[in-house]
Protein backbone atom coordinates (compact mmCIF):
# COMPACT_ATOMS: atom_id res chain seq x y z
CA UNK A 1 148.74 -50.48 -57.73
CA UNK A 2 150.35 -47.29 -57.56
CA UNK A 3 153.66 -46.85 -59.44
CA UNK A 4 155.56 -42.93 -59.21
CA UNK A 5 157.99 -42.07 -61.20
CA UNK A 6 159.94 -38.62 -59.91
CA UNK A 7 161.77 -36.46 -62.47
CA UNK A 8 163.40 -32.82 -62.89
CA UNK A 9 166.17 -33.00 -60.58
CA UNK A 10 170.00 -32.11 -61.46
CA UNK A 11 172.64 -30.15 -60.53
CA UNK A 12 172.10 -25.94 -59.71
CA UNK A 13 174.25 -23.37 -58.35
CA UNK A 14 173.39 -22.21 -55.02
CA UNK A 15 170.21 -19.61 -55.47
CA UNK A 16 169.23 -21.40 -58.16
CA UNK A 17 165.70 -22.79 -58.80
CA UNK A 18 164.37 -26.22 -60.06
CA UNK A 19 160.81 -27.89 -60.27
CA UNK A 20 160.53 -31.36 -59.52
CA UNK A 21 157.78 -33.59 -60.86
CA UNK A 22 156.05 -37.25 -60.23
CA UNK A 23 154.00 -38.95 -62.11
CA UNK A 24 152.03 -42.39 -61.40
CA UNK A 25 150.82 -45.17 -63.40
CA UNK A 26 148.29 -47.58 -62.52
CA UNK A 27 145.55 -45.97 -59.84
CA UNK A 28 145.59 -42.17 -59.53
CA UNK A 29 146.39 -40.26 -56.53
CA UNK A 30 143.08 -38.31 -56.52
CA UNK A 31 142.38 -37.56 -53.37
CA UNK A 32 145.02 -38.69 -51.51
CA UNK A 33 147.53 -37.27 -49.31
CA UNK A 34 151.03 -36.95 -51.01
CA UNK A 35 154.33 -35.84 -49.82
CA UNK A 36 157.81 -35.42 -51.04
CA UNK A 37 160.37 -36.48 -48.65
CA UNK A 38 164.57 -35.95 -49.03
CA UNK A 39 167.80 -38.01 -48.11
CA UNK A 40 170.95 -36.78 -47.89
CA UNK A 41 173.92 -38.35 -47.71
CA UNK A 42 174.43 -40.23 -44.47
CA UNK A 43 171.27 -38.55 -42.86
CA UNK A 44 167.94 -40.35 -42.40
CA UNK A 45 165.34 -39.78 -44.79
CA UNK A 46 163.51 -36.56 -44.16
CA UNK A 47 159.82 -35.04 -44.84
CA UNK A 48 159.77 -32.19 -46.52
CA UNK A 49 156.22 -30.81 -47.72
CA UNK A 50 152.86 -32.86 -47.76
CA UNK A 51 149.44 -31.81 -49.49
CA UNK A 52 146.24 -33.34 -49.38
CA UNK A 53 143.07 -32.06 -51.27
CA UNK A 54 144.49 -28.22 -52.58
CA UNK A 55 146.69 -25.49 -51.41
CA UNK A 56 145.25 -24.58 -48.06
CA UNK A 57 146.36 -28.59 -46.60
CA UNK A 58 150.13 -27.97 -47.37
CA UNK A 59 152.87 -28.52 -45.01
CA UNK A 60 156.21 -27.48 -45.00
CA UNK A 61 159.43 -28.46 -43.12
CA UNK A 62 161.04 -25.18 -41.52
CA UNK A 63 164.05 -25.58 -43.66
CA UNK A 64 162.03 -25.01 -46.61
CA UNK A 65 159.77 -22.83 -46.16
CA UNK A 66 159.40 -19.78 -48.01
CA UNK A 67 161.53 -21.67 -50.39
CA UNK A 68 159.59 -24.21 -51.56
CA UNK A 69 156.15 -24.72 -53.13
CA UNK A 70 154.44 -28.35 -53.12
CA UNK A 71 150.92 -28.36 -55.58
CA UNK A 72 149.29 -31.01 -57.26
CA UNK A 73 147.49 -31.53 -60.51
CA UNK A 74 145.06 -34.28 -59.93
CA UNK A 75 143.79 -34.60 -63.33
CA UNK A 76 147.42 -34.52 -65.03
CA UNK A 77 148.19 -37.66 -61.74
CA UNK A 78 151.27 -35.17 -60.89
CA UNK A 79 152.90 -33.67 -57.59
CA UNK A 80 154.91 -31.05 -58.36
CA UNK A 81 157.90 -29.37 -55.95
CA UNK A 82 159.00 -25.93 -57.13
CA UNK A 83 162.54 -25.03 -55.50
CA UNK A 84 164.38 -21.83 -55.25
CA UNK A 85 167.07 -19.96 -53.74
CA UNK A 86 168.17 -23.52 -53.52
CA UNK A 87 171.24 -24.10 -50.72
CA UNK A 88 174.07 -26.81 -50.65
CA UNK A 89 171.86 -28.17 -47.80
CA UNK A 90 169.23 -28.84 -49.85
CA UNK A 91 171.20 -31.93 -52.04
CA UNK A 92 170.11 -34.84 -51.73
CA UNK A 93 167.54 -37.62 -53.20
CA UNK A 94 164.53 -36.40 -53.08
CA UNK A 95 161.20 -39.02 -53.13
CA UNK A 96 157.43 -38.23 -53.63
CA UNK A 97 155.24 -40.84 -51.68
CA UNK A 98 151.57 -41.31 -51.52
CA UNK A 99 150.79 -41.46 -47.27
CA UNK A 100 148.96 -43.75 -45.71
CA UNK A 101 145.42 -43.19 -45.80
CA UNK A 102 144.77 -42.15 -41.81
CA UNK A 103 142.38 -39.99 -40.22
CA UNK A 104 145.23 -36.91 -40.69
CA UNK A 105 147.32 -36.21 -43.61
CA UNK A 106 149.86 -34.57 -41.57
CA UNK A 107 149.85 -37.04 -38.58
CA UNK A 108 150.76 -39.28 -40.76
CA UNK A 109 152.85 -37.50 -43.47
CA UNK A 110 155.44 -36.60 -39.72
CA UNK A 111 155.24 -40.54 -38.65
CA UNK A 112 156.48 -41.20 -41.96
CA UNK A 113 153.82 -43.45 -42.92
CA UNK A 114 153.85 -44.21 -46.13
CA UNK A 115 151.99 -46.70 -49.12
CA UNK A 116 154.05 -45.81 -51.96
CA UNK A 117 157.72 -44.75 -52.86
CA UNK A 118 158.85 -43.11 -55.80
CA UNK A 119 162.57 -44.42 -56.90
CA UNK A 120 164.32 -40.80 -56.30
CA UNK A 121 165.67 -38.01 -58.06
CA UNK A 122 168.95 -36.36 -57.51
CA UNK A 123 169.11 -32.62 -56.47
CA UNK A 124 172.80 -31.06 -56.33
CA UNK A 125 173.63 -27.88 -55.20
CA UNK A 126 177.00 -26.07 -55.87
C-alpha cells in the first residue's frame, strides 16, 4: 500500500522559485506513472505535469510550461516539482498521485485517474 507524503511548499513572492517533493512509504513507485496535480481555491482540482519511466515521458499543463520541471528519483521513492518565476496563479494545494496503471500514462494522467493521493502541500504566491 502506497502512502505519499508531499513537502516543500510555502509562501514566495511572485518570480520566485520553490521545489516541491513526495515521498512514499510502503511499495515504491518504480515504474509507475506519477503526476502532481493543483487546487486552487474554489476551482476543481487540476493536472499539472505527469512522468512515467524518465525525462523524455513528461507532460506539462500549458500554464506551466517552461516554468516548471517534474523528475523523479526512483531509487530515493521521490517525485520532485521544481517551480519558478512562480505567479499568484500558481497558489494553491498542490498533490502528487501515483496514476492508474493503464495502457497510457498520459491518457490516464488527463482523465484524472488516479490510485493514490498525497495529503497536499500549500504553495502561496504574493
Amino acid at each position: 500500500h502506497v502512502q505519499l507524503v508531499e513537502s516543500g511548499g510555502g509562501l514566495v513572492q511572485p518570480g520566485g522559485s520553490l521545489r516541491l517533493s513526495c515521498g512514499t512509504s510502503g511499495d515504491t513507485f518504480s515504474g509507475r506513472c506519477v503526476a502532481w496535480f493543483r487546487q486552487a481555491p474554489g476551482k476543481e482540482r487540476e493536472g499539472v505535469a505527469s512522468i512515467y519511466t524518465g525525462a523524455g515521458s513528461t507532460f506539462y499543463t500549458d500554464a506551466v510550461k517552461g516554468r516548471f520541471t517534474i523528475s523523479r528519483d526512483d531509487v530515493k521513492n521521490t517525485l520532485y516539482l521544481d517551480m519558478k518565476a512562480l505567479q499568484v496563479e500558481d497558489t494553491a494545494m498542490y498533490y502528487c498521485a501515483v496514476i492508474r496503471r493503464t495502457v497510457d500514462c498520459l491518457w490516464s494522467f488527463l482523465k484524472g485517474q488516479v490510485d493514490v493521493w498525497g495529503r497536499g502541500t500549500q504553495v502561496t504566491v504574493s
